[in-house]
PDB file of N, CA and C in Angstrom:
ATOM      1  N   UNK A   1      25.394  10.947  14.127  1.00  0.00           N
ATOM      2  CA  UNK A   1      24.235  10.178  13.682  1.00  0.00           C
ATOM      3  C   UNK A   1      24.302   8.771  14.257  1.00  0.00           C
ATOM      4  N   UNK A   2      23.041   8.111  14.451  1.00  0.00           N
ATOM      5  CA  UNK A   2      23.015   6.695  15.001  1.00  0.00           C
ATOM      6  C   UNK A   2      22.242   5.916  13.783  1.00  0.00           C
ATOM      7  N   UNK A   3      23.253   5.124  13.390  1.00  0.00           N
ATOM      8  CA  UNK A   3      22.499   3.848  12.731  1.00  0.00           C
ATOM      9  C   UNK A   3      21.232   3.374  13.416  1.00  0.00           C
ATOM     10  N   UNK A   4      20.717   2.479  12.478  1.00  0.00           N
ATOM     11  CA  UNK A   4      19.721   1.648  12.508  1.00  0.00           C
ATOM     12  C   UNK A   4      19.932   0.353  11.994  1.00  0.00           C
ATOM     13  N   UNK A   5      20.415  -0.531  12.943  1.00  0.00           N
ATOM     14  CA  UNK A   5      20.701  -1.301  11.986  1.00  0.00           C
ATOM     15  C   UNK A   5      19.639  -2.891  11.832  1.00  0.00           C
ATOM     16  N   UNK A   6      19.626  -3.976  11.176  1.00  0.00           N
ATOM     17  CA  UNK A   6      19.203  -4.835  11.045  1.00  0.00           C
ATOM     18  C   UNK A   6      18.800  -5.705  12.253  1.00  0.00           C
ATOM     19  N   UNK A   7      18.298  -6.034  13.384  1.00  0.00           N
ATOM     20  CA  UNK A   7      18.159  -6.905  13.947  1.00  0.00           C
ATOM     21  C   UNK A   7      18.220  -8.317  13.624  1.00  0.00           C
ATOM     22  N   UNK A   8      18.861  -9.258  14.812  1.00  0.00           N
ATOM     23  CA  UNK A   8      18.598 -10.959  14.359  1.00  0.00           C
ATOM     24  C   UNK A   8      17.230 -11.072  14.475  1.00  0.00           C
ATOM     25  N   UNK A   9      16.461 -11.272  13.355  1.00  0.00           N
ATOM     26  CA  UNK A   9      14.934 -11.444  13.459  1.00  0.00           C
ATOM     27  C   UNK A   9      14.289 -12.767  14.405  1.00  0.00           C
ATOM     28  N   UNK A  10      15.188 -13.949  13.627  1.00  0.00           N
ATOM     29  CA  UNK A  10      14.847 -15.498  14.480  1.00  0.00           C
ATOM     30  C   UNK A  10      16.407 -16.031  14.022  1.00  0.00           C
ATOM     31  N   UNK A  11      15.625 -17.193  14.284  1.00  0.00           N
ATOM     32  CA  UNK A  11      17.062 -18.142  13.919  1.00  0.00           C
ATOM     33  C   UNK A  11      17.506 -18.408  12.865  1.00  0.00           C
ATOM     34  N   UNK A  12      16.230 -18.791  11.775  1.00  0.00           N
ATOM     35  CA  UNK A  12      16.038 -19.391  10.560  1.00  0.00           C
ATOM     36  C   UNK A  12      16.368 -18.592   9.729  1.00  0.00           C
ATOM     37  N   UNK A  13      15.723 -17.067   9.673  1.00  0.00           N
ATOM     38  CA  UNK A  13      16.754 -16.019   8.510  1.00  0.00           C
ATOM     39  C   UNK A  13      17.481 -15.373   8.443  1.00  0.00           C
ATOM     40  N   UNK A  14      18.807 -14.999   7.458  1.00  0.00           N
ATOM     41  CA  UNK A  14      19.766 -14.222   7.593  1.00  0.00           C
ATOM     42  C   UNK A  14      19.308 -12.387   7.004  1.00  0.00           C
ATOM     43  N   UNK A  15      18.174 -12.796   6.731  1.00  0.00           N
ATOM     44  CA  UNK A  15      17.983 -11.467   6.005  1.00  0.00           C
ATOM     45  C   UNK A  15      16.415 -10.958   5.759  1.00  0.00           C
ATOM     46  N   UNK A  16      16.024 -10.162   5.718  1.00  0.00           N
ATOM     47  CA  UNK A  16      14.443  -9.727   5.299  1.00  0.00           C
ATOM     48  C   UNK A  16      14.165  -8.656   4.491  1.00  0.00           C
ATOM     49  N   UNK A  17      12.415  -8.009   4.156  1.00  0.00           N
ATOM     50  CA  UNK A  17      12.407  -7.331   3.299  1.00  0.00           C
ATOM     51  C   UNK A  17      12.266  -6.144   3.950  1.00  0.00           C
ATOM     52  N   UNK A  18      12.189  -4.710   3.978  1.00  0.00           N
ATOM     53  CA  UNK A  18      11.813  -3.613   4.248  1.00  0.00           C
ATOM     54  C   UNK A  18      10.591  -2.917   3.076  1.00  0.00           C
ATOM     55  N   UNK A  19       9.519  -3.684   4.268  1.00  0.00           N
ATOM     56  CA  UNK A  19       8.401  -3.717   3.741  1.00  0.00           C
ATOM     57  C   UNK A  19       8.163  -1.909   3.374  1.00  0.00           C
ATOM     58  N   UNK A  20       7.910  -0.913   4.000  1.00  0.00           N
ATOM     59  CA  UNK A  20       8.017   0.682   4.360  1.00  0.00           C
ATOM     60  C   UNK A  20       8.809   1.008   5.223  1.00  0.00           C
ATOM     61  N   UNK A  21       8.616   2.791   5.151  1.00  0.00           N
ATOM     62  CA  UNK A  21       9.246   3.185   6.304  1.00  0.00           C
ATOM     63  C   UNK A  21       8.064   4.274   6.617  1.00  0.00           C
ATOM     64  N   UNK A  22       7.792   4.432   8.235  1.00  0.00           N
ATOM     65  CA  UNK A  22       6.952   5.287   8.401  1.00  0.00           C
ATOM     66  C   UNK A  22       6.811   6.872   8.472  1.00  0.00           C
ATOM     67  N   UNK A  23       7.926   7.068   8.242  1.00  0.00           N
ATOM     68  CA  UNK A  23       8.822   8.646   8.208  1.00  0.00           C
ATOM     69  C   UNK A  23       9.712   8.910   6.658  1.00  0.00           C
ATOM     70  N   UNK A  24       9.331  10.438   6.984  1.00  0.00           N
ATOM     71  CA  UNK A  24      10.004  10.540   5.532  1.00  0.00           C
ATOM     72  C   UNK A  24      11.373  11.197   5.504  1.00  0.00           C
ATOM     73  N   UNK A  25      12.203  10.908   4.604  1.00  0.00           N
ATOM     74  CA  UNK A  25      13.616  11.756   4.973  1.00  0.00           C
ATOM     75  C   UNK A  25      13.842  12.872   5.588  1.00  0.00           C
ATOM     76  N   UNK A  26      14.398  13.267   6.164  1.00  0.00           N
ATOM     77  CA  UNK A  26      14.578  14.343   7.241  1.00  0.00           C
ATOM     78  C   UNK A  26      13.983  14.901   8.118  1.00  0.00           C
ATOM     79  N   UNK A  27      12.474  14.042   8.365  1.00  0.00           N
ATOM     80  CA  UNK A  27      11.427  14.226   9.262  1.00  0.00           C
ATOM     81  C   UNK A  27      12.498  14.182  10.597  1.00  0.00           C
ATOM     82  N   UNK A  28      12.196  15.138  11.734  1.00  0.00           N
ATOM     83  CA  UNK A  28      12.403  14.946  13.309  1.00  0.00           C
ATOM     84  C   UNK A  28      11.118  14.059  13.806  1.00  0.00           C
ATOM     85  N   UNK A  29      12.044  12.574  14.222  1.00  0.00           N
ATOM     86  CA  UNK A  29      11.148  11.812  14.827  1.00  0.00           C
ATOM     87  C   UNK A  29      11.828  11.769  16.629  1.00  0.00           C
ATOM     88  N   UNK A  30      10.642  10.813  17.086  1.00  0.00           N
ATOM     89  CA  UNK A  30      11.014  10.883  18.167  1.00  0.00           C
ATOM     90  C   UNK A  30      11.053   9.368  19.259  1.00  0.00           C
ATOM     91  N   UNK A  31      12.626   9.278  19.883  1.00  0.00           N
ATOM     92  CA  UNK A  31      12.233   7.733  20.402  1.00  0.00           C
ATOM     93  C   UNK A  31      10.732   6.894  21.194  1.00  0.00           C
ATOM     94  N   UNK A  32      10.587   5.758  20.279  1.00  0.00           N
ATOM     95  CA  UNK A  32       9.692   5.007  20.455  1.00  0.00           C
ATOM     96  C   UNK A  32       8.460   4.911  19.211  1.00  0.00           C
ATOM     97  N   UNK A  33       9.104   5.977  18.193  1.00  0.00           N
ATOM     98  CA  UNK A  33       8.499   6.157  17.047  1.00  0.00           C
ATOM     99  C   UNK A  33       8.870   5.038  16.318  1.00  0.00           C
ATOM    100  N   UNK A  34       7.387   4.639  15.437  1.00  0.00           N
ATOM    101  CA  UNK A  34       7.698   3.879  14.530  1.00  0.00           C
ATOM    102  C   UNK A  34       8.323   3.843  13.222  1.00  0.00           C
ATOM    103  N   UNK A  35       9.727   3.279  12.905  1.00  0.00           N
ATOM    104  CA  UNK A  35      10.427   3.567  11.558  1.00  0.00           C
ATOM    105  C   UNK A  35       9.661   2.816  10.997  1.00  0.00           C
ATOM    106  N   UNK A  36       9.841   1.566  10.803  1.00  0.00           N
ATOM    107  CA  UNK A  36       9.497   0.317   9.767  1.00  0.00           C
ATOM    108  C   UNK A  36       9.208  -0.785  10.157  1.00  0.00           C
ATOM    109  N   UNK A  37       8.702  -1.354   9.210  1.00  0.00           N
ATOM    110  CA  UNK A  37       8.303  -3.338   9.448  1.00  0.00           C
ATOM    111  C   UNK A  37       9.469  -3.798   8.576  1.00  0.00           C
ATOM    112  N   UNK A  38       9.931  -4.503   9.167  1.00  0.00           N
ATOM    113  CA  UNK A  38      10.415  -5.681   8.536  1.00  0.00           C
ATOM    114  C   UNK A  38       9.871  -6.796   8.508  1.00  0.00           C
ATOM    115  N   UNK A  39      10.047  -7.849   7.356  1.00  0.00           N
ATOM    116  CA  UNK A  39       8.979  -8.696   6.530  1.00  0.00           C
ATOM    117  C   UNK A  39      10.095 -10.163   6.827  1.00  0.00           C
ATOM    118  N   UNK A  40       9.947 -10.907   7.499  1.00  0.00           N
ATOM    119  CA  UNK A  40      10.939 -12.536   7.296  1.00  0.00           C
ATOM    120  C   UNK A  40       9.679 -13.196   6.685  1.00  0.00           C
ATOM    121  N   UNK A  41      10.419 -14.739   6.551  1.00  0.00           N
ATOM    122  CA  UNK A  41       9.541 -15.695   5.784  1.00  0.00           C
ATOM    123  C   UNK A  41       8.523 -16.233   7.327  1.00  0.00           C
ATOM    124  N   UNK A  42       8.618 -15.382   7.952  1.00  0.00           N
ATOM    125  CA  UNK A  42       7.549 -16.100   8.825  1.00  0.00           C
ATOM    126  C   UNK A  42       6.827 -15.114  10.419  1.00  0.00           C
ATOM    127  N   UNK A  43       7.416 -14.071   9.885  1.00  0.00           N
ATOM    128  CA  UNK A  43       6.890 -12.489  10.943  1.00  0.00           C
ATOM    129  C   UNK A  43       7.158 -11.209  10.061  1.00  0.00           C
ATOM    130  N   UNK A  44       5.969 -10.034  10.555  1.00  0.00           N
ATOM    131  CA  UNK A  44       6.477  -9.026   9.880  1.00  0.00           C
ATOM    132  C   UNK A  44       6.724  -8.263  11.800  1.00  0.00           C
ATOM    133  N   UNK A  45       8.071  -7.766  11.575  1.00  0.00           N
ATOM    134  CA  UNK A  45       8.210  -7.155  12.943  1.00  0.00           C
ATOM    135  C   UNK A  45       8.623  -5.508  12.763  1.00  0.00           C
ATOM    136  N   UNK A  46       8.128  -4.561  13.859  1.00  0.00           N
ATOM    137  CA  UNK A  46       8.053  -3.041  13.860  1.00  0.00           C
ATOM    138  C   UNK A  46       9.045  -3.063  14.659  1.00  0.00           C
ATOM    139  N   UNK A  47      10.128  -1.869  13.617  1.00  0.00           N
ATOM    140  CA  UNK A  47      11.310  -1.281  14.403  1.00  0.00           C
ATOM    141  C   UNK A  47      11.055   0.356  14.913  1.00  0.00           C
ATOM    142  N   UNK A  48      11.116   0.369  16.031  1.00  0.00           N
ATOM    143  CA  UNK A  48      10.630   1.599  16.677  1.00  0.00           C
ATOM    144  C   UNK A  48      12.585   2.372  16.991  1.00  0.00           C
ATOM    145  N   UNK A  49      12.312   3.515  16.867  1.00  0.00           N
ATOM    146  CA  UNK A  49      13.245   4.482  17.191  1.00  0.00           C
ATOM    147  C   UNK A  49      13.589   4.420  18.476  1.00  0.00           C
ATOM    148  N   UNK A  50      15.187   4.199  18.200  1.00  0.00           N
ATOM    149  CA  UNK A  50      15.786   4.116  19.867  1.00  0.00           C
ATOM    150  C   UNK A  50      16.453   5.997  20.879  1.00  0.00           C
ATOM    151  N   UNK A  51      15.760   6.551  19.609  1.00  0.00           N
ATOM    152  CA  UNK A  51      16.689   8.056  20.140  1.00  0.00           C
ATOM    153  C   UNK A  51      16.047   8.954  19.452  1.00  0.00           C
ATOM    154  N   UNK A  52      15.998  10.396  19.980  1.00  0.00           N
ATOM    155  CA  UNK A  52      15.513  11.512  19.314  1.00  0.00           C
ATOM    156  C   UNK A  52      16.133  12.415  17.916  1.00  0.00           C
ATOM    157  N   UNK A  53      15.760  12.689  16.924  1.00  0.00           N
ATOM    158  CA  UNK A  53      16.278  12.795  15.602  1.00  0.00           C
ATOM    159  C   UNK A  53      16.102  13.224  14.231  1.00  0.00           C
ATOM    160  N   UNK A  54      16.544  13.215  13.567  1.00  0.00           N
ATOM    161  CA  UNK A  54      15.969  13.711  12.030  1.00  0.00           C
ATOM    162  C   UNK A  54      16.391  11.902  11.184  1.00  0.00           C
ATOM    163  N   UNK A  55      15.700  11.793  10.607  1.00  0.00           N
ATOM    164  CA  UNK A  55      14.853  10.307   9.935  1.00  0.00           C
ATOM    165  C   UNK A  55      16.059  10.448   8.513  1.00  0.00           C
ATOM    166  N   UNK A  56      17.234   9.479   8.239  1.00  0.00           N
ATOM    167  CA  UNK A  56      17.881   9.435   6.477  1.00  0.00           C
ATOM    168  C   UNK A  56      17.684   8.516   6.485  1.00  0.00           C
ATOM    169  N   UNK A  57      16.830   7.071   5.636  1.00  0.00           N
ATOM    170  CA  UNK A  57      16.865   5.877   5.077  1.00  0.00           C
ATOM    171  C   UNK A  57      18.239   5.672   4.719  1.00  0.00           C
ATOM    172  N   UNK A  58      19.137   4.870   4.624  1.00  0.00           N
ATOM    173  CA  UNK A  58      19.758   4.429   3.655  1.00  0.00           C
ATOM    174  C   UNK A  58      20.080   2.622   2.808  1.00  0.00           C
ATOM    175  N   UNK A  59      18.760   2.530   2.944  1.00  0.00           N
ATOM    176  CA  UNK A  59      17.865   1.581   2.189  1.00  0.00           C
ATOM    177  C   UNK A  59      16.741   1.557   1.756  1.00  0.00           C
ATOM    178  N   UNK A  60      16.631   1.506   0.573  1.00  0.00           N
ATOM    179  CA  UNK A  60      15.307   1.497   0.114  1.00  0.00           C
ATOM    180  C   UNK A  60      14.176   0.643   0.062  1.00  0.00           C
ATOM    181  N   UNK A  61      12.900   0.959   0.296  1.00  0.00           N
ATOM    182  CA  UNK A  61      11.409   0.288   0.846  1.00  0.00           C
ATOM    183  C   UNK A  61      11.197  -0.991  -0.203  1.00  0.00           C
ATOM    184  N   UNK A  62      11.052  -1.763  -0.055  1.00  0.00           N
ATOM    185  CA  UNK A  62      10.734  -3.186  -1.195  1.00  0.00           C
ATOM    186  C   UNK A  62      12.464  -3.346  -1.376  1.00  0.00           C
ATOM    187  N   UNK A  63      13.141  -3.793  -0.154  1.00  0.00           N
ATOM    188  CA  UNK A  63      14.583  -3.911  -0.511  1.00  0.00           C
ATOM    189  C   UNK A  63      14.888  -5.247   0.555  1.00  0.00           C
ATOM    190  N   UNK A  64      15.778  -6.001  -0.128  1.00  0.00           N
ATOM    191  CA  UNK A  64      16.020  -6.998   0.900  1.00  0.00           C
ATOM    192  C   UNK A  64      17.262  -6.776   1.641  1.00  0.00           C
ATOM    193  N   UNK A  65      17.033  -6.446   3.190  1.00  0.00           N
ATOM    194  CA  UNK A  65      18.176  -6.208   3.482  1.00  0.00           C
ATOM    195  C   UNK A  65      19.186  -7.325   4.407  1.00  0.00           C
ATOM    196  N   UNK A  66      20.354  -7.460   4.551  1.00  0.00           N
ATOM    197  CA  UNK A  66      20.778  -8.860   5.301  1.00  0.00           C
ATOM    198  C   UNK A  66      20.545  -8.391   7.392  1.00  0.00           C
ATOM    199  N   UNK A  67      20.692  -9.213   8.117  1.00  0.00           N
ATOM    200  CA  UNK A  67      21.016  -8.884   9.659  1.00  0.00           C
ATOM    201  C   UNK A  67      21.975  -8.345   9.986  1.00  0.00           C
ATOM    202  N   UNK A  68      22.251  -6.831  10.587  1.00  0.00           N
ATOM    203  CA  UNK A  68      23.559  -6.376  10.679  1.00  0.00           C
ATOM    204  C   UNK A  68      23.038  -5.352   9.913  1.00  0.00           C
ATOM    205  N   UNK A  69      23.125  -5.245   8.427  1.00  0.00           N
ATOM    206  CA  UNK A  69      23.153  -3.864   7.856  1.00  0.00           C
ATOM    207  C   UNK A  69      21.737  -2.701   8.524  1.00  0.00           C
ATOM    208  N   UNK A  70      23.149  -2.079   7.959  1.00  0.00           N
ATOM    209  CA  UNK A  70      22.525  -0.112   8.146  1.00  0.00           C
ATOM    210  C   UNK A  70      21.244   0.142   7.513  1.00  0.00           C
ATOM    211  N   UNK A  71      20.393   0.401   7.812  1.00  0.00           N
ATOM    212  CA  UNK A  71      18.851   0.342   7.030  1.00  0.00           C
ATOM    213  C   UNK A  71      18.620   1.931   7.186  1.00  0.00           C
ATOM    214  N   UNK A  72      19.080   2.876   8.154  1.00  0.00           N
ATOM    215  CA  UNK A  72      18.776   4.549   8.373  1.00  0.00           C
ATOM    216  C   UNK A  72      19.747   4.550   9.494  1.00  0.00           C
ATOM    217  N   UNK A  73      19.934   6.167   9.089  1.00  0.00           N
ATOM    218  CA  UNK A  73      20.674   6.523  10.942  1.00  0.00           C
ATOM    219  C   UNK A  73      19.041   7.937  10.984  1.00  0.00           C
ATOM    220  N   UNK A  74      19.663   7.822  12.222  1.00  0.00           N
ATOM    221  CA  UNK A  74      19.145   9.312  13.046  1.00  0.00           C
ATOM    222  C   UNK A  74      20.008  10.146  13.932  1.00  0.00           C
TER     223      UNK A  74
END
């Protein structure tokens, strides 16, 4: 399985919200697919799938997560 993990969004935050996710657990998605937005205090930015896969969250939607952490693998 491949993580998903947090991107450095900007400079200013260490952490954001996980606004949704666009797939549902164990869906086969496919790279360039859209997982989620993430929400900072000043962008909401779309994390698209880097690889072909079956979709496990392991964070939940309305969750604040820090830069670095595991948010899903595929």
């Amino acid at each position: 399985m491949r993580p998903i993990v947090v991107p450095q969004l900007n400079a200013n935050d260490n952490s954001c919200l996980i606004q949704n996710y666009y797939c549902a657990e164990g869906e086969f998605i496919h790279s360039g697919d859209l997982i989620t937005t993430l929400e900072t205090s000043k962008a909401a930015i779309d994390v698209e799938c880097e690889a072909d896969g079956y979709f496990y969250p392991a964070a939940k939607e309305q969750t604040d997560v820090k830069t670095g952490e595991v948010i899903a693998f595929v």
